[in-house]
C-alpha atoms as a PDB file:
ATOM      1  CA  UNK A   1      -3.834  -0.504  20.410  1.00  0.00           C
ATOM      2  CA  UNK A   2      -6.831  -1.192  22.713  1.00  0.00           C
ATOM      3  CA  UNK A   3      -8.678  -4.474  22.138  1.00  0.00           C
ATOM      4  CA  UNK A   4     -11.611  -2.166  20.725  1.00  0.00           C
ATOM      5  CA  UNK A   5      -9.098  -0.688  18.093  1.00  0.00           C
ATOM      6  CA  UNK A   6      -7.388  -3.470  16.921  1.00  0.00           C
ATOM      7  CA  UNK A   7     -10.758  -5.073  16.274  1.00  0.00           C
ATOM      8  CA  UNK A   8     -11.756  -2.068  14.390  1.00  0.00           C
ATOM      9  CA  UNK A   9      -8.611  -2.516  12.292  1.00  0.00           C
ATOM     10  CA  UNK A  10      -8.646  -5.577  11.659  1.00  0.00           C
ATOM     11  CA  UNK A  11     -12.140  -4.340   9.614  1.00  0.00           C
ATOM     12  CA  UNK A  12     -10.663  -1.491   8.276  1.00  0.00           C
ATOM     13  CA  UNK A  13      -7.229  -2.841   6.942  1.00  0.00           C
ATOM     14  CA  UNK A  14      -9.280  -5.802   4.811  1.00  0.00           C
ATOM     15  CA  UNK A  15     -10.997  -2.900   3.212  1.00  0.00           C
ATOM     16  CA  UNK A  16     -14.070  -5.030   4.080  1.00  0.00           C
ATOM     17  CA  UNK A  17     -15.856  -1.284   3.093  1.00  0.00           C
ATOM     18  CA  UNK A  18     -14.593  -0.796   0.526  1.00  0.00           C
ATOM     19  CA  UNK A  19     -12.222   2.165   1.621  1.00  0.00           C
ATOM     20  CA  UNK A  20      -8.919   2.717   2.456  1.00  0.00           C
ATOM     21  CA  UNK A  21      -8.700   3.627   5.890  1.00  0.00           C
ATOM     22  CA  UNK A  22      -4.861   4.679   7.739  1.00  0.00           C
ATOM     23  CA  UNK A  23      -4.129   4.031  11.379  1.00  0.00           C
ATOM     24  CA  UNK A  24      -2.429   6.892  13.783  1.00  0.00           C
ATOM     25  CA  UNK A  25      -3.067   9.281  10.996  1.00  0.00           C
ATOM     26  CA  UNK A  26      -1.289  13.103  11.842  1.00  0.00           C
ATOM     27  CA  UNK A  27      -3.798  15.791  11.209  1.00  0.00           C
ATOM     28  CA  UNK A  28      -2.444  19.115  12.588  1.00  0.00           C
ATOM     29  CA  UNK A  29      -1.489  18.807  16.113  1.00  0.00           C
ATOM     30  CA  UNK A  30      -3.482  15.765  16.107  1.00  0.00           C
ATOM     31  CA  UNK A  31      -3.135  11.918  15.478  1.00  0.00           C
ATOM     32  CA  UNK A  32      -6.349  10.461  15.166  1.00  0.00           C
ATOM     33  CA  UNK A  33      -7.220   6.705  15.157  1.00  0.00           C
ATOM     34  CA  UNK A  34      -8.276   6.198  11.707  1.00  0.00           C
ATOM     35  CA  UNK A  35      -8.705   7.975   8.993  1.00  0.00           C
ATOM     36  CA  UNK A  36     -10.532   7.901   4.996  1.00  0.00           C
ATOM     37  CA  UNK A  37      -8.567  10.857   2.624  1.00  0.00           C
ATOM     38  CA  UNK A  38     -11.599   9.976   0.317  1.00  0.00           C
ATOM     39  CA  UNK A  39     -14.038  10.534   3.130  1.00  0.00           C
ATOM     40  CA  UNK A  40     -12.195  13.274   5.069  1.00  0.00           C
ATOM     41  CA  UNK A  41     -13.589  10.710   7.369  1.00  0.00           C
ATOM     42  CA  UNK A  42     -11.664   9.741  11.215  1.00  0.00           C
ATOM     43  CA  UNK A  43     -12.937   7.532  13.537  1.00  0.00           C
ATOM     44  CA  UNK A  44     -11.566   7.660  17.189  1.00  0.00           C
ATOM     45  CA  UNK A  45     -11.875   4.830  19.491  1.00  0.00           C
ATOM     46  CA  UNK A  46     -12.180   6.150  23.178  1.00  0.00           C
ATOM     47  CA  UNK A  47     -11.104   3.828  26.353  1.00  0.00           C
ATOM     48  CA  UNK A  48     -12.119   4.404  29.751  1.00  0.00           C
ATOM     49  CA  UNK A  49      -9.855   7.151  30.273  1.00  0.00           C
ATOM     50  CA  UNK A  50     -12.370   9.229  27.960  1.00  0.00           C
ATOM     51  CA  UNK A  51     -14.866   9.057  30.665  1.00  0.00           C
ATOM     52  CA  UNK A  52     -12.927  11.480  32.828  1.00  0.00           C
ATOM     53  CA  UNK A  53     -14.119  15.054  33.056  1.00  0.00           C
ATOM     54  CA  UNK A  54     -10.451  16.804  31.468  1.00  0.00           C
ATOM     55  CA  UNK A  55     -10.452  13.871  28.390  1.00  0.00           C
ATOM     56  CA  UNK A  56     -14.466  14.981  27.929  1.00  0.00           C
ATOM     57  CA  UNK A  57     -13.532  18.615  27.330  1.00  0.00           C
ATOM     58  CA  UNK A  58     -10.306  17.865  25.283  1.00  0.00           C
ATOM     59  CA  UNK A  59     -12.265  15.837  22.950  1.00  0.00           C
ATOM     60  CA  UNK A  60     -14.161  18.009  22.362  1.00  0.00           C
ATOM     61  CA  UNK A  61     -11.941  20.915  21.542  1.00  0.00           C
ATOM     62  CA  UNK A  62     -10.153  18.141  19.212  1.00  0.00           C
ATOM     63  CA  UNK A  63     -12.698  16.944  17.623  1.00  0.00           C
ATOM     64  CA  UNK A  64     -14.228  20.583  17.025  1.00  0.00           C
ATOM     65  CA  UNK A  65     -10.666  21.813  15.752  1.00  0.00           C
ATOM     66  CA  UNK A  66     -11.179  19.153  13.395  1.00  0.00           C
ATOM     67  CA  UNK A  67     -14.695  19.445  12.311  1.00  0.00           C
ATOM     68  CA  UNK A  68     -13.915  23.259  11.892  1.00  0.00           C
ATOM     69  CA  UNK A  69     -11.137  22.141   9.139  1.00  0.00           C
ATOM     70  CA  UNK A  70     -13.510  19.869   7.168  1.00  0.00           C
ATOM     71  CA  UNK A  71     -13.349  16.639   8.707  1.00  0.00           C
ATOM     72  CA  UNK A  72     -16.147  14.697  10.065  1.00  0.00           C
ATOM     73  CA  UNK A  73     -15.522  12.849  13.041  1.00  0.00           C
ATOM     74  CA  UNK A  74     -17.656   9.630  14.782  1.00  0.00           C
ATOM     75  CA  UNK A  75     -16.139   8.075  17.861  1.00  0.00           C
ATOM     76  CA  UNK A  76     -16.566   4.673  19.066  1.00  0.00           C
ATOM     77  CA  UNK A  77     -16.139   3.218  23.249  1.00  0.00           C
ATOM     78  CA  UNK A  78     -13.635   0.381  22.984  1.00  0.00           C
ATOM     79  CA  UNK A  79     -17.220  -1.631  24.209  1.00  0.00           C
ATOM     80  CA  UNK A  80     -19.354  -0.664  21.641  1.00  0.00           C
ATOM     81  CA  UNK A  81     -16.736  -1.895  19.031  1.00  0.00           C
ATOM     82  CA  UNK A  82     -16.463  -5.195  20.888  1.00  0.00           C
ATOM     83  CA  UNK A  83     -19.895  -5.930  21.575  1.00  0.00           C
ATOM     84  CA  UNK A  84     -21.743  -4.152  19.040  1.00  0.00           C
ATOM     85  CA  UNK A  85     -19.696  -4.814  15.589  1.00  0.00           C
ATOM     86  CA  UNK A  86     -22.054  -4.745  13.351  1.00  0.00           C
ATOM     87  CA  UNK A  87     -23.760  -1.567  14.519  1.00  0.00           C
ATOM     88  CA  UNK A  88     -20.446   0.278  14.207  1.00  0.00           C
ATOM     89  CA  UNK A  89     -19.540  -1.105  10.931  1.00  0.00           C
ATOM     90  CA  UNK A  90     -23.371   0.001   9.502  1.00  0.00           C
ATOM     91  CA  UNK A  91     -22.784   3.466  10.828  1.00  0.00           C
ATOM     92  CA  UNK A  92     -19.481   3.743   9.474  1.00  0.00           C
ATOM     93  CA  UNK A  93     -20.763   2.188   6.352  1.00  0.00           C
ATOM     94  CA  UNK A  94     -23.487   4.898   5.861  1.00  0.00           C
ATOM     95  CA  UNK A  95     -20.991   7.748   6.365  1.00  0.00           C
ATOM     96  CA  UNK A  96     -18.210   6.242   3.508  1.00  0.00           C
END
């Protein structure tokens, strides 16, 4: 895990929202970072690498193939996780 996810988990394991949340979750052809059953919720971290033209576009067809099958997704950068908790936590709060 990046330092941005394992932050994240360490949130999301506590249940500190109040929801169960699973790690490297397998959703069709696709593990995801985290993700809420009750929620049909995932939340993907991205690292640098996401930057990168190629990772831009498959992300998007990922997270589309997704959305298309009833899930919402919200993505995170490993930065905003680390240096802007508590904004990520309210927004995921909001959406569980």
């Amino acid at each position: 895990m990046t330092d941005g996810e394992s932050a994240l988990w360490n949130v999301l394991s506590n249940q500190q929202l109040n929801a169960k949340f699973l790690r490297q979750y397998i959703i069709g052809d696709y593990i995801v970072d985290f993700f809420c059953r009750k929620n049909n919720l995932i939340i993907e971290v991205d690292g640098g690498y996401h930057a990168e033209p190629r990772q831009q576009k498959d992300d998007e067809m990922r997270s589309q193939w997704l959305i298309d099958h009833g899930y919402h997704v919200i993505r995170f950068t490993n930065e905003e996780i680390l240096f802007n908790t508590n904004q990520v936590i309210e927004t995921i709060k909001k959406l569980i």
